[in-house]
PDB file of N, CA and C in Angstrom:
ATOM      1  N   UNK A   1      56.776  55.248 122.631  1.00  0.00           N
ATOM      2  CA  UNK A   1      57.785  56.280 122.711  1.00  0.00           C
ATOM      3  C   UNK A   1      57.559  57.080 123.986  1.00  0.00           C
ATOM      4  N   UNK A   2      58.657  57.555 124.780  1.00  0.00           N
ATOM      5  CA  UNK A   2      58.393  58.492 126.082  1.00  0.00           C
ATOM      6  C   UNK A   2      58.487  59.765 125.662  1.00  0.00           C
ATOM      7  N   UNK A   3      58.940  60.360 126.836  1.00  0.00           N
ATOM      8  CA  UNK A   3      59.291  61.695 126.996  1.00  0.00           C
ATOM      9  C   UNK A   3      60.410  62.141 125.813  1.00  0.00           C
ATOM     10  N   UNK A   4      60.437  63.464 125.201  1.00  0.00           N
ATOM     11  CA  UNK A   4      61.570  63.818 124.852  1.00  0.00           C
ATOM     12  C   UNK A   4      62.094  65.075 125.534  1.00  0.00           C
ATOM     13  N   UNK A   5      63.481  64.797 125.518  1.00  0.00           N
ATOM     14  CA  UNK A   5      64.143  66.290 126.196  1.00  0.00           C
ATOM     15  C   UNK A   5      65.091  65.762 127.828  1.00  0.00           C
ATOM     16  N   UNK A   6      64.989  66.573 128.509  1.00  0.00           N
ATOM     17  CA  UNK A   6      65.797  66.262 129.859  1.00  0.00           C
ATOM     18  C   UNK A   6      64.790  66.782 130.873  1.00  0.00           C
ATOM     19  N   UNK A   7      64.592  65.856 131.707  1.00  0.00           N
ATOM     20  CA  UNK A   7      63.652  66.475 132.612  1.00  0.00           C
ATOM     21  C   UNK A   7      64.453  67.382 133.782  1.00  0.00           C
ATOM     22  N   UNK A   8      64.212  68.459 134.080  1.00  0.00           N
ATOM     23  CA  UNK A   8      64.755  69.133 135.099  1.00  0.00           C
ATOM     24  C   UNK A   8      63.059  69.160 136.547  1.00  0.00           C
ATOM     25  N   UNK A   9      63.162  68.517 137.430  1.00  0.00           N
ATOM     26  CA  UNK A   9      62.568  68.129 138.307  1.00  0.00           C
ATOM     27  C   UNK A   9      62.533  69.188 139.560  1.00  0.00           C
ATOM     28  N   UNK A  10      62.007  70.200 139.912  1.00  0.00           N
ATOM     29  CA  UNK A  10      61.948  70.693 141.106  1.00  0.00           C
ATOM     30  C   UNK A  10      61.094  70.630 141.845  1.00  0.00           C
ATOM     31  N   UNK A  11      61.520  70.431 143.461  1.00  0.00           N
ATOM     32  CA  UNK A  11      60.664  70.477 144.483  1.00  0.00           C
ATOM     33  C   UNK A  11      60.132  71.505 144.861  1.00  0.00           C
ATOM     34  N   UNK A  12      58.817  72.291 144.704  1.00  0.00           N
ATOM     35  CA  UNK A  12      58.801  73.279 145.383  1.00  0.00           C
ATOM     36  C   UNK A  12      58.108  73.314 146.733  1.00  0.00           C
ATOM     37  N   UNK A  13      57.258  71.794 147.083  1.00  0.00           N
ATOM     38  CA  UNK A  13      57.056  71.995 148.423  1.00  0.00           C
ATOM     39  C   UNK A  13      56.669  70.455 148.671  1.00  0.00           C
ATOM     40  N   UNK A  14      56.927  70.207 150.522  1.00  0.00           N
ATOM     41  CA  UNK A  14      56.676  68.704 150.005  1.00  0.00           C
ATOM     42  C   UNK A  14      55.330  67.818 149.823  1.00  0.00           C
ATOM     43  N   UNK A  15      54.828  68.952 149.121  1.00  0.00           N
ATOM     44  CA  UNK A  15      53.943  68.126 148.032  1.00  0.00           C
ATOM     45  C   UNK A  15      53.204  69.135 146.651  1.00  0.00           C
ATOM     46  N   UNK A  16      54.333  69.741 146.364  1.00  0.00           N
ATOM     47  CA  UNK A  16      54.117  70.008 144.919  1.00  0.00           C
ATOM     48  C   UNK A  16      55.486  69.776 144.269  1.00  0.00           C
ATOM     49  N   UNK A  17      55.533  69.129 143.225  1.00  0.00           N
ATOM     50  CA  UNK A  17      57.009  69.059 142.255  1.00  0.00           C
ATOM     51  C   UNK A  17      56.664  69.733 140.666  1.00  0.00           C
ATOM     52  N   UNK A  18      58.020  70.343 139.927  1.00  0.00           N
ATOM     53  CA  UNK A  18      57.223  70.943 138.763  1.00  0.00           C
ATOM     54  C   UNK A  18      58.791  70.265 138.666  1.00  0.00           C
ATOM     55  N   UNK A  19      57.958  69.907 136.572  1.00  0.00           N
ATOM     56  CA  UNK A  19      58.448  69.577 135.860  1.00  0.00           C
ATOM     57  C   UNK A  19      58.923  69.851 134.836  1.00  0.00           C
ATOM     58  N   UNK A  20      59.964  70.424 133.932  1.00  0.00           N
ATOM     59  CA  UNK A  20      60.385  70.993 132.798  1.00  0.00           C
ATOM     60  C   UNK A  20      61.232  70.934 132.089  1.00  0.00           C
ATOM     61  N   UNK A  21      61.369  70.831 130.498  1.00  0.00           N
ATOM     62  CA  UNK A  21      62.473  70.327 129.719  1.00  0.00           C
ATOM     63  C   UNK A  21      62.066  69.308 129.087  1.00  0.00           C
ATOM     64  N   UNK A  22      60.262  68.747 128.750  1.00  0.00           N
ATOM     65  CA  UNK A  22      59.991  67.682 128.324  1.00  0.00           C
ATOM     66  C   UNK A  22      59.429  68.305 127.388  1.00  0.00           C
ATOM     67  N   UNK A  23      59.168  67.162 126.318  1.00  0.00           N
ATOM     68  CA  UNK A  23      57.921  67.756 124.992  1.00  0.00           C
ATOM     69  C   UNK A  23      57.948  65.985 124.671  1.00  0.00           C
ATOM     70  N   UNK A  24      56.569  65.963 123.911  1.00  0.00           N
ATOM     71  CA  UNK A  24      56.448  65.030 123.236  1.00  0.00           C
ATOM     72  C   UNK A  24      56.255  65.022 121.680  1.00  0.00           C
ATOM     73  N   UNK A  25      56.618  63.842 121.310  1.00  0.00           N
ATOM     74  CA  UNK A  25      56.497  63.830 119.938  1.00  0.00           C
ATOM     75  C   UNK A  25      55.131  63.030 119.176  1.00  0.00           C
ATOM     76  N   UNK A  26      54.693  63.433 118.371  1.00  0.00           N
ATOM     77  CA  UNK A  26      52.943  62.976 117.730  1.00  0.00           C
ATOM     78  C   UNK A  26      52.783  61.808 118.120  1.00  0.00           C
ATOM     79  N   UNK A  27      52.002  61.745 118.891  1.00  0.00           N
ATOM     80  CA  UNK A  27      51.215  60.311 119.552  1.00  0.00           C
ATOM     81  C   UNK A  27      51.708  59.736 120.811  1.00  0.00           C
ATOM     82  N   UNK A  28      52.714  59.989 121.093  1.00  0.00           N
ATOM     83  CA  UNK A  28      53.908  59.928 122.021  1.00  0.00           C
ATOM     84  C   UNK A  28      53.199  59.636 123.422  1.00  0.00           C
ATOM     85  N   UNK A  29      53.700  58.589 124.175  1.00  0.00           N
ATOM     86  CA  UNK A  29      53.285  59.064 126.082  1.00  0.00           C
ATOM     87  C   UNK A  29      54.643  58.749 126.384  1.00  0.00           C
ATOM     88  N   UNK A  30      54.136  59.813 127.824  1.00  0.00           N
ATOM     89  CA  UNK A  30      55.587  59.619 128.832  1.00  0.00           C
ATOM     90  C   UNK A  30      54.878  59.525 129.955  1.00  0.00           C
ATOM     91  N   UNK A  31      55.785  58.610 131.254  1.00  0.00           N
ATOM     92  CA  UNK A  31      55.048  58.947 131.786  1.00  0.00           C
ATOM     93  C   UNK A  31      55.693  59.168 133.626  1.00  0.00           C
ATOM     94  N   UNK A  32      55.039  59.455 134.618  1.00  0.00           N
ATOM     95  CA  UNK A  32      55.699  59.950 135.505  1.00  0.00           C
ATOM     96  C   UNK A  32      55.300  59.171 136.588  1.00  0.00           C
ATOM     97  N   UNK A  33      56.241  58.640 137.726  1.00  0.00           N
ATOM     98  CA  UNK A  33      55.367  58.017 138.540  1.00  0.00           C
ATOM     99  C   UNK A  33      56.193  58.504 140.076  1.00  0.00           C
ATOM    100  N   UNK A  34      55.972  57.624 141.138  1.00  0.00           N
ATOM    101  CA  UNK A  34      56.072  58.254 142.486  1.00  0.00           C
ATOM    102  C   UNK A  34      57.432  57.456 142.917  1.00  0.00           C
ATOM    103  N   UNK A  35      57.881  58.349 144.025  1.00  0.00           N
ATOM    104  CA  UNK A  35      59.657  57.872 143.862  1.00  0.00           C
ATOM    105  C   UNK A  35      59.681  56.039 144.373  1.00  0.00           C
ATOM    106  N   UNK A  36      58.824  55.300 144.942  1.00  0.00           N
ATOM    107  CA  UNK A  36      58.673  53.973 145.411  1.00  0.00           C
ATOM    108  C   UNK A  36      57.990  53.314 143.812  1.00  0.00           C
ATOM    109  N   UNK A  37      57.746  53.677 142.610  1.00  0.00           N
ATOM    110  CA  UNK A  37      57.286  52.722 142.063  1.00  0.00           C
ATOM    111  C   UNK A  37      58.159  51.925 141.593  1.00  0.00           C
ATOM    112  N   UNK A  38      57.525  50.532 141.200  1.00  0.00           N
ATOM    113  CA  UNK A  38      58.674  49.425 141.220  1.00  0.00           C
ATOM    114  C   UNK A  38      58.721  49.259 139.901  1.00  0.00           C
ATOM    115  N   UNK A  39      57.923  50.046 138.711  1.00  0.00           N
ATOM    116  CA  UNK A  39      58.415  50.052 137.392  1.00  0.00           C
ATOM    117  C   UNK A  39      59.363  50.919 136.966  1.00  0.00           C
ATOM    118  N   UNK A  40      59.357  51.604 135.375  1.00  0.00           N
ATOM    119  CA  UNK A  40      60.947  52.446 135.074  1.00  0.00           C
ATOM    120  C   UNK A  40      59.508  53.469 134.383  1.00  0.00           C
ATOM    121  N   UNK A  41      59.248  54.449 135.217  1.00  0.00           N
ATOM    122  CA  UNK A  41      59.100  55.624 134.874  1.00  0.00           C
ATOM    123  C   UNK A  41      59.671  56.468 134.303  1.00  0.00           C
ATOM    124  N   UNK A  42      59.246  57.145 132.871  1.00  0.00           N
ATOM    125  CA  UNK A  42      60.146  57.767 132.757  1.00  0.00           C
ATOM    126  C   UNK A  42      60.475  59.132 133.319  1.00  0.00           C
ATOM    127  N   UNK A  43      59.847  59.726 134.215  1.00  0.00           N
ATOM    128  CA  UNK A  43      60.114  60.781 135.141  1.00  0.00           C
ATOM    129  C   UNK A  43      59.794  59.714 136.639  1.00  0.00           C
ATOM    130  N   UNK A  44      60.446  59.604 138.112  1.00  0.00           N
ATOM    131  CA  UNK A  44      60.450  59.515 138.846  1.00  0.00           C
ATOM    132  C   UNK A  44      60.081  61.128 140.133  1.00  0.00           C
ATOM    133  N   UNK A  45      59.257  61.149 140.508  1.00  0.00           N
ATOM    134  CA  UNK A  45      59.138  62.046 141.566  1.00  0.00           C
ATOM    135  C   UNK A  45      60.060  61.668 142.851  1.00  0.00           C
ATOM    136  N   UNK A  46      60.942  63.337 143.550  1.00  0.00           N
ATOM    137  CA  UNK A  46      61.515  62.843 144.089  1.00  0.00           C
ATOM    138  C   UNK A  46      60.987  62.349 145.729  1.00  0.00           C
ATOM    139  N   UNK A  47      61.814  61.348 146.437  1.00  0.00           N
ATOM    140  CA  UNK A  47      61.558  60.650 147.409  1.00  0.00           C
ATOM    141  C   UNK A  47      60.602  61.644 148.996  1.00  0.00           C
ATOM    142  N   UNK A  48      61.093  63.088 148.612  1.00  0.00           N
ATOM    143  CA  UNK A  48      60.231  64.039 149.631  1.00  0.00           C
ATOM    144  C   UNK A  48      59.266  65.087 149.255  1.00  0.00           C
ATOM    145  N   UNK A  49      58.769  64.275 147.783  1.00  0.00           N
ATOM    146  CA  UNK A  49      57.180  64.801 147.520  1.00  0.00           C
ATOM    147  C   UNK A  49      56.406  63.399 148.062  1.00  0.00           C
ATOM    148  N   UNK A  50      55.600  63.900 149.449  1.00  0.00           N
ATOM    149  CA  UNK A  50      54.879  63.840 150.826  1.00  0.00           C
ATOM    150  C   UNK A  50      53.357  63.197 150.095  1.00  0.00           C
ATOM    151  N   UNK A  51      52.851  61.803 149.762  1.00  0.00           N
ATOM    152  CA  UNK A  51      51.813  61.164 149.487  1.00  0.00           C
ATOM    153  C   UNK A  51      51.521  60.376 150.875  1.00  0.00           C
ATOM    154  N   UNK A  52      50.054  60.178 151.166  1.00  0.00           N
ATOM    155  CA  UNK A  52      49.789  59.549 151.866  1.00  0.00           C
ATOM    156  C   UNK A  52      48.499  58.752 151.840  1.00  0.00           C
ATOM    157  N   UNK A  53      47.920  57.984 151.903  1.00  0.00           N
ATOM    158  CA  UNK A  53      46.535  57.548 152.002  1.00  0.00           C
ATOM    159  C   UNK A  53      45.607  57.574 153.547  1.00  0.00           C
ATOM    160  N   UNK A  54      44.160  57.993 152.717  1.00  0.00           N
ATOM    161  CA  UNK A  54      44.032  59.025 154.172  1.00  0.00           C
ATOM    162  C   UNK A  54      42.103  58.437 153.732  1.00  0.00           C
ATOM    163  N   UNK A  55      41.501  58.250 154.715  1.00  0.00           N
ATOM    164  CA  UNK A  55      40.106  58.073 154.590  1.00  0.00           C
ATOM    165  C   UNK A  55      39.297  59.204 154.891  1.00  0.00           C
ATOM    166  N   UNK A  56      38.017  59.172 153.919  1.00  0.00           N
ATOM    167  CA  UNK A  56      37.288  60.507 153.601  1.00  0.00           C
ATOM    168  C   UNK A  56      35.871  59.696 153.309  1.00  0.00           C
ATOM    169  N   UNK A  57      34.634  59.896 154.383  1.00  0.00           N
ATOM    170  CA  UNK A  57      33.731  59.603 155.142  1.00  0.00           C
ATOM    171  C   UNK A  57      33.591  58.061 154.695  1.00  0.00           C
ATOM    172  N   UNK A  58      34.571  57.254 155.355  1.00  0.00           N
ATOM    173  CA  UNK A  58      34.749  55.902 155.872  1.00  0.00           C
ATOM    174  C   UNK A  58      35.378  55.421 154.336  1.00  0.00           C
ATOM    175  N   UNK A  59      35.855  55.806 153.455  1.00  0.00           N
ATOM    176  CA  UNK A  59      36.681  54.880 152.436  1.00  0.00           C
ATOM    177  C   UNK A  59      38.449  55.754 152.264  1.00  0.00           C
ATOM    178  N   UNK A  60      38.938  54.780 152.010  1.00  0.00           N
ATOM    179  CA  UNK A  60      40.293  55.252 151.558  1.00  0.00           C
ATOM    180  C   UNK A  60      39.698  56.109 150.406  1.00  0.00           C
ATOM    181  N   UNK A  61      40.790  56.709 149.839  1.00  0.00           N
ATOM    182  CA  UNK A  61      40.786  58.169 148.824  1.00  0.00           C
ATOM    183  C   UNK A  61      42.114  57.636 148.143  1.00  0.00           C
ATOM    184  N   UNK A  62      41.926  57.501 146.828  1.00  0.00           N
ATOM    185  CA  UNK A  62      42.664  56.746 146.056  1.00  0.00           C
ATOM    186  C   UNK A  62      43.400  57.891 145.357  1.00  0.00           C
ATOM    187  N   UNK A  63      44.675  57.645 144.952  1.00  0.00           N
ATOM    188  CA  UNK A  63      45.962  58.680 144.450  1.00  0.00           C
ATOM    189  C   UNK A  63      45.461  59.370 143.097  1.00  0.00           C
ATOM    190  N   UNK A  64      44.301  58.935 142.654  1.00  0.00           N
ATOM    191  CA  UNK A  64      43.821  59.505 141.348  1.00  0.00           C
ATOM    192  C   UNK A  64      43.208  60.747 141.638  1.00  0.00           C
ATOM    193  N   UNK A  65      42.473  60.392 142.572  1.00  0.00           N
ATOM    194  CA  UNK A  65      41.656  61.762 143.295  1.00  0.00           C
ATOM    195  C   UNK A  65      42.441  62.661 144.338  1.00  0.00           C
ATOM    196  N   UNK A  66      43.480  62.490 144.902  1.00  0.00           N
ATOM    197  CA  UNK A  66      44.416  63.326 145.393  1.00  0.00           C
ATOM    198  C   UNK A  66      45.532  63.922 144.914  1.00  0.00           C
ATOM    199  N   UNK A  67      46.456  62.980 143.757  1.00  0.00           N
ATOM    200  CA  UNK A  67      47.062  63.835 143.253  1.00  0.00           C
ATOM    201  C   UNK A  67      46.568  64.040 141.496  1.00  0.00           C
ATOM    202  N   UNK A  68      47.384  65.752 141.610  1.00  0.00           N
ATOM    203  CA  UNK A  68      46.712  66.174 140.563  1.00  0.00           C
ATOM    204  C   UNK A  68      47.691  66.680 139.249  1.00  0.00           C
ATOM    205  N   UNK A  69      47.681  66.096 138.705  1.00  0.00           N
ATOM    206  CA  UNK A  69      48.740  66.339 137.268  1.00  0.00           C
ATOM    207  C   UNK A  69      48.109  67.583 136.268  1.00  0.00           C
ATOM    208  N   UNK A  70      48.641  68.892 135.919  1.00  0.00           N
ATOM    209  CA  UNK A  70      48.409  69.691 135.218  1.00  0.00           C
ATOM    210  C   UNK A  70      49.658  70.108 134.403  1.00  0.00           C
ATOM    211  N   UNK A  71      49.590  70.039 132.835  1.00  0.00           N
ATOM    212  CA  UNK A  71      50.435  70.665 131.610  1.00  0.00           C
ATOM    213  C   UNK A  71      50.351  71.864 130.743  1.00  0.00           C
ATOM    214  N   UNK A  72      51.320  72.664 130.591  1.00  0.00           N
ATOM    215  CA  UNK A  72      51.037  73.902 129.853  1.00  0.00           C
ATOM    216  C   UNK A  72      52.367  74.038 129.032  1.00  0.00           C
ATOM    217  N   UNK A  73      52.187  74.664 127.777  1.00  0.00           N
ATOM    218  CA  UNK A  73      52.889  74.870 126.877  1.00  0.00           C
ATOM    219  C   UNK A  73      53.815  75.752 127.882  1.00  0.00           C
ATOM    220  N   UNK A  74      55.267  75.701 127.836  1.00  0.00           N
ATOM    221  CA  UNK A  74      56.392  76.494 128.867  1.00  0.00           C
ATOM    222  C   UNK A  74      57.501  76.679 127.422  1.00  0.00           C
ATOM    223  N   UNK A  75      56.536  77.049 126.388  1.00  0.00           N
ATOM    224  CA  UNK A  75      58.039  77.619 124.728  1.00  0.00           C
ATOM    225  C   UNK A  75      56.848  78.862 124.320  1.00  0.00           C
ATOM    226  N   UNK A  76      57.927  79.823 124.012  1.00  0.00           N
ATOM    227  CA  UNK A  76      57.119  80.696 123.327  1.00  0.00           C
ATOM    228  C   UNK A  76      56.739  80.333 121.770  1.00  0.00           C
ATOM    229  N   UNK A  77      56.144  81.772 121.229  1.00  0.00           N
ATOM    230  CA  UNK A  77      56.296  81.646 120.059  1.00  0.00           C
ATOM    231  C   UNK A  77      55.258  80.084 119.415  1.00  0.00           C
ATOM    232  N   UNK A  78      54.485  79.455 120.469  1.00  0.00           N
ATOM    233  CA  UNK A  78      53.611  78.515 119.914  1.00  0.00           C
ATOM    234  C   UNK A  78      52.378  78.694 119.474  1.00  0.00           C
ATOM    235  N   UNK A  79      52.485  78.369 118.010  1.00  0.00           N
ATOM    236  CA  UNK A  79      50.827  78.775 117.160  1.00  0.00           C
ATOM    237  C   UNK A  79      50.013  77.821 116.915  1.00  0.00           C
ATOM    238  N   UNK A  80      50.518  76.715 117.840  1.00  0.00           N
ATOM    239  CA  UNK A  80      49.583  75.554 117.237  1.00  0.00           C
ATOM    240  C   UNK A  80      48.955  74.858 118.716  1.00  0.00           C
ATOM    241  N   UNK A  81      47.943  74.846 119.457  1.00  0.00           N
ATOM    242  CA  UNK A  81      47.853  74.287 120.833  1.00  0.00           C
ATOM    243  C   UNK A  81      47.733  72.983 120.312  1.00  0.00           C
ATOM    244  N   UNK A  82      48.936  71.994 121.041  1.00  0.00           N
ATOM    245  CA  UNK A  82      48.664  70.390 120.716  1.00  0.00           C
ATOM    246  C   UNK A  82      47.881  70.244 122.203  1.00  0.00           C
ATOM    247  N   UNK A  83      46.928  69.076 121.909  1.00  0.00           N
ATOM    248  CA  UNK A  83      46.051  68.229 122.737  1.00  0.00           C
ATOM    249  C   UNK A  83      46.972  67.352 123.655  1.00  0.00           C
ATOM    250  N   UNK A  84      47.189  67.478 124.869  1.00  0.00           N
ATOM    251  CA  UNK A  84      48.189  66.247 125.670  1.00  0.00           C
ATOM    252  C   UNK A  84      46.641  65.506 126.526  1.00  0.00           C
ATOM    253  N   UNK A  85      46.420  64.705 126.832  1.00  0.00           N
ATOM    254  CA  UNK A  85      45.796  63.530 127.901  1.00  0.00           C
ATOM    255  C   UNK A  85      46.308  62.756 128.954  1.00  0.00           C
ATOM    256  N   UNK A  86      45.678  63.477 130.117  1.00  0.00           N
ATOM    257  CA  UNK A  86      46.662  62.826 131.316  1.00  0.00           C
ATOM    258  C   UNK A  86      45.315  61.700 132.075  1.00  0.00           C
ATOM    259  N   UNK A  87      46.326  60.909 132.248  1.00  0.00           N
ATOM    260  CA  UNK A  87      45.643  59.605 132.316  1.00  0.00           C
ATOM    261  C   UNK A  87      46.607  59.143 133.605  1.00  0.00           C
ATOM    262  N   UNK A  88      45.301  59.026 135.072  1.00  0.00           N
ATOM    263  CA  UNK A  88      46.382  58.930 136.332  1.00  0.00           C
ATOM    264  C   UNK A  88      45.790  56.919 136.453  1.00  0.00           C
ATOM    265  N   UNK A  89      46.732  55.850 137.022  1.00  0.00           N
ATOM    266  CA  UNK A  89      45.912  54.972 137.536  1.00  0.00           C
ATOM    267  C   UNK A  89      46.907  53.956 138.145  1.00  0.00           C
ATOM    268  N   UNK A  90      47.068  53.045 138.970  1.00  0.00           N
ATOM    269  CA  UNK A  90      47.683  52.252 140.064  1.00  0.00           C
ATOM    270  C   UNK A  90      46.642  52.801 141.215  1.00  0.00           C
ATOM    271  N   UNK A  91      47.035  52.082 142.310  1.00  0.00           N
ATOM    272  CA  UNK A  91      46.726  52.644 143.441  1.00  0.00           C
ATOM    273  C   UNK A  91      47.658  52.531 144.964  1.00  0.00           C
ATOM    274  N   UNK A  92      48.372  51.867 144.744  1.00  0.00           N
ATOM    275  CA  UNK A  92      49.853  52.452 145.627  1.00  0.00           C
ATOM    276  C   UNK A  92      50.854  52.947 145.030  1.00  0.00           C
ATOM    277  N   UNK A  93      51.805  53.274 145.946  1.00  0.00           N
ATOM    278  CA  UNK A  93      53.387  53.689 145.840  1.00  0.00           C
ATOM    279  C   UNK A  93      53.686  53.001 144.383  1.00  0.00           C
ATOM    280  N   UNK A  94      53.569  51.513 144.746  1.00  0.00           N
ATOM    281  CA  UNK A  94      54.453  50.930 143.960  1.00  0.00           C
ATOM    282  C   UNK A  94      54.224  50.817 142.577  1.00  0.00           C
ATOM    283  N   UNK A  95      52.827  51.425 142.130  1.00  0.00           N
ATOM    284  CA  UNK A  95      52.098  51.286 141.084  1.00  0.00           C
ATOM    285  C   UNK A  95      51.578  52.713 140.664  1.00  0.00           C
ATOM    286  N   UNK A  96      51.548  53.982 141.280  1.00  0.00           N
ATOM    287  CA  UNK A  96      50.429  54.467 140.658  1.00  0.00           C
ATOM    288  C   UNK A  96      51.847  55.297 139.607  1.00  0.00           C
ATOM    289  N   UNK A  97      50.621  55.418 138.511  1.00  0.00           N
ATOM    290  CA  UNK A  97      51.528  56.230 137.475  1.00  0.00           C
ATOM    291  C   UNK A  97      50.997  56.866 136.662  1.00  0.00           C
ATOM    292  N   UNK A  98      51.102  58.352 136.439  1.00  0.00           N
ATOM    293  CA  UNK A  98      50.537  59.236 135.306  1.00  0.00           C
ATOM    294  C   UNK A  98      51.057  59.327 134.211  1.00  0.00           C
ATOM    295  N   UNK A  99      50.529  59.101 132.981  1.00  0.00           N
ATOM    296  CA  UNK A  99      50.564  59.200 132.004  1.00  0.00           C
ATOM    297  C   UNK A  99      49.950  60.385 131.044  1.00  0.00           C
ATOM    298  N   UNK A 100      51.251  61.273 130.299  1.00  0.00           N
ATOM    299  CA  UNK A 100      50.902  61.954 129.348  1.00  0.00           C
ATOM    300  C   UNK A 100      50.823  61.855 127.849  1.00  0.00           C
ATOM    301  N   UNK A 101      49.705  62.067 126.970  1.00  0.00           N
ATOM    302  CA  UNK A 101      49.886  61.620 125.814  1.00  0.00           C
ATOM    303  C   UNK A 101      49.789  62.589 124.603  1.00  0.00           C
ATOM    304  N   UNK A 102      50.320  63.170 123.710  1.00  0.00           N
ATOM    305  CA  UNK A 102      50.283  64.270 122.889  1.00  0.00           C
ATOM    306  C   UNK A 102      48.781  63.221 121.828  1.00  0.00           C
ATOM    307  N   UNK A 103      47.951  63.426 121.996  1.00  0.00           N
ATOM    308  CA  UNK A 103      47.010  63.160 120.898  1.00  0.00           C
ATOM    309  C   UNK A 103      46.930  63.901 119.291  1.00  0.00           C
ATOM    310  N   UNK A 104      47.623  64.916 119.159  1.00  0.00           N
ATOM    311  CA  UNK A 104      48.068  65.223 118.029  1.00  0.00           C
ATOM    312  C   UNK A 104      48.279  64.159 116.803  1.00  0.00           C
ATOM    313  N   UNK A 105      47.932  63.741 115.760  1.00  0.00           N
ATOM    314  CA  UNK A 105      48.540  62.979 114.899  1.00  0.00           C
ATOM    315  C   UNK A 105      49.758  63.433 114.419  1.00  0.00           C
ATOM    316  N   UNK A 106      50.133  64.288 114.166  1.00  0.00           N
ATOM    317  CA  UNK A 106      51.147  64.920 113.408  1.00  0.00           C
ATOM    318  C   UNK A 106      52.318  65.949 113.968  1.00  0.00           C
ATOM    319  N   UNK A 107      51.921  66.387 115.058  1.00  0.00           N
ATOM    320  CA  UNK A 107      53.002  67.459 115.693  1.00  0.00           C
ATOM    321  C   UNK A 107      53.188  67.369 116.685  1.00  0.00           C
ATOM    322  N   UNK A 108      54.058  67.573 117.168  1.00  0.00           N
ATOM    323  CA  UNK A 108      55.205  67.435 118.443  1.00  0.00           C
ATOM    324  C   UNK A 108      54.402  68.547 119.112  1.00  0.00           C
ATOM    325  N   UNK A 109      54.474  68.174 120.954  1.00  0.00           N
ATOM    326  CA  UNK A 109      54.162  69.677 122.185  1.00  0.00           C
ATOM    327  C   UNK A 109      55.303  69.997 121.690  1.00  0.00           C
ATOM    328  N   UNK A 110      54.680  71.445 122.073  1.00  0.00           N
ATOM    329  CA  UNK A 110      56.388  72.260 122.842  1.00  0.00           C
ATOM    330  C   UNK A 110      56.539  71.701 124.462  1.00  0.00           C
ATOM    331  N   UNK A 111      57.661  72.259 124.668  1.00  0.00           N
ATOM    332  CA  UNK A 111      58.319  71.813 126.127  1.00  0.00           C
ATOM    333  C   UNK A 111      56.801  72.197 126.920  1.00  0.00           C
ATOM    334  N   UNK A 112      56.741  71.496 127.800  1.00  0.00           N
ATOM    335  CA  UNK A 112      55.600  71.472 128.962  1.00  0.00           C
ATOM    336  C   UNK A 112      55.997  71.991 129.952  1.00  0.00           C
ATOM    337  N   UNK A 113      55.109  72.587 130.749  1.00  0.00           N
ATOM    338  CA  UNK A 113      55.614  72.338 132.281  1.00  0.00           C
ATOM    339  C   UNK A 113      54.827  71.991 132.819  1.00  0.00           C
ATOM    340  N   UNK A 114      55.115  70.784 133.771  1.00  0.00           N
ATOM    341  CA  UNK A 114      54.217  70.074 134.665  1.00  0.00           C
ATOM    342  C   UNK A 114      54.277  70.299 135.639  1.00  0.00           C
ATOM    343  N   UNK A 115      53.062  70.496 136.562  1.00  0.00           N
ATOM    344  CA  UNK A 115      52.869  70.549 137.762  1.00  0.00           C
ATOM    345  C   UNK A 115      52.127  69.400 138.525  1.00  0.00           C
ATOM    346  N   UNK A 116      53.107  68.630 139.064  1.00  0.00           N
ATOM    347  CA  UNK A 116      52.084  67.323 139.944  1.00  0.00           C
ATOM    348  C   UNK A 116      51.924  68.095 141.703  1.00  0.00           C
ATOM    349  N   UNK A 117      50.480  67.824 142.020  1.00  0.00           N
ATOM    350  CA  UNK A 117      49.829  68.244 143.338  1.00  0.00           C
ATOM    351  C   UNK A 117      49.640  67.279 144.242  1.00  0.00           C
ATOM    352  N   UNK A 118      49.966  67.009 145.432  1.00  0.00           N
ATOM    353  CA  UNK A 118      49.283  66.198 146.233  1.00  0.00           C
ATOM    354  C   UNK A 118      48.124  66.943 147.116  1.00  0.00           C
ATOM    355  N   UNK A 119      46.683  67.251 146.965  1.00  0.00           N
ATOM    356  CA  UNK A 119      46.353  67.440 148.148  1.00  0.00           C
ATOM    357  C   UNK A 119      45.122  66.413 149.020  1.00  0.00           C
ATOM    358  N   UNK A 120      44.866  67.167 150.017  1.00  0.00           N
ATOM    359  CA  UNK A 120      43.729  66.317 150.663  1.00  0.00           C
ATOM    360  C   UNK A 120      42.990  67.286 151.357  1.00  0.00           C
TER     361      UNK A 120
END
């Protein structure tokens, strides 16, 4: 099962995008990937959030360790903190993809808001 809800996607710089209007349901992943991947993400980042691969004392620096996926409850009124697990892995464009997972057995997140980071 993916995402539930409508994702509303903003750029706020070109290389941070925030995400909002999602929740998951008990056990649930969704997951988000970069605007070149060649699978069906169910969130796509858009084409001018700015990734690059860049070497850091003689090895490439892989998209797991540069970009950075963070979730927070974005509904009030929540008395229950559900557990989400973000799980980043590919290692190009065409592959890398984060995955969120409500580990909850039984209850739905509230709406999230995600913040994906690129830095270096």
């Amino acid at each position: 099962m993916a995402f539930s809800g409508t994702a509303a996607v903003k750029q706020i710089s070109d290389r941070i995008v925030r995400i909002t209007g999602l929740s998951l349901v008990a056990g649930a992943s969704g997951t988000i990937g970069l605007f070149a991947n060649s699978g069906s993400p169910g969130v796509r980042l858009p084409e001018a959030f700015k990734t690059i691969h860049y070497a850091a004392e003689g090895s490439n620096v892989p998209f797991q360790d540069c970009i950075e996926c963070t979730t927070k409850a974005a509904a009030t009124g929540v008395a229950t903190a559900i557990p989400l697990a973000v799980v980043k892995g590919g290692s190009t464009t065409l592959d890398f993809l984060i995955t969120i997972t409500n580990t909850h057995g039984t209850l739905a997140s509230p709406d999230q808001e995600i913040m994906v980071r690129f830095h270096d």
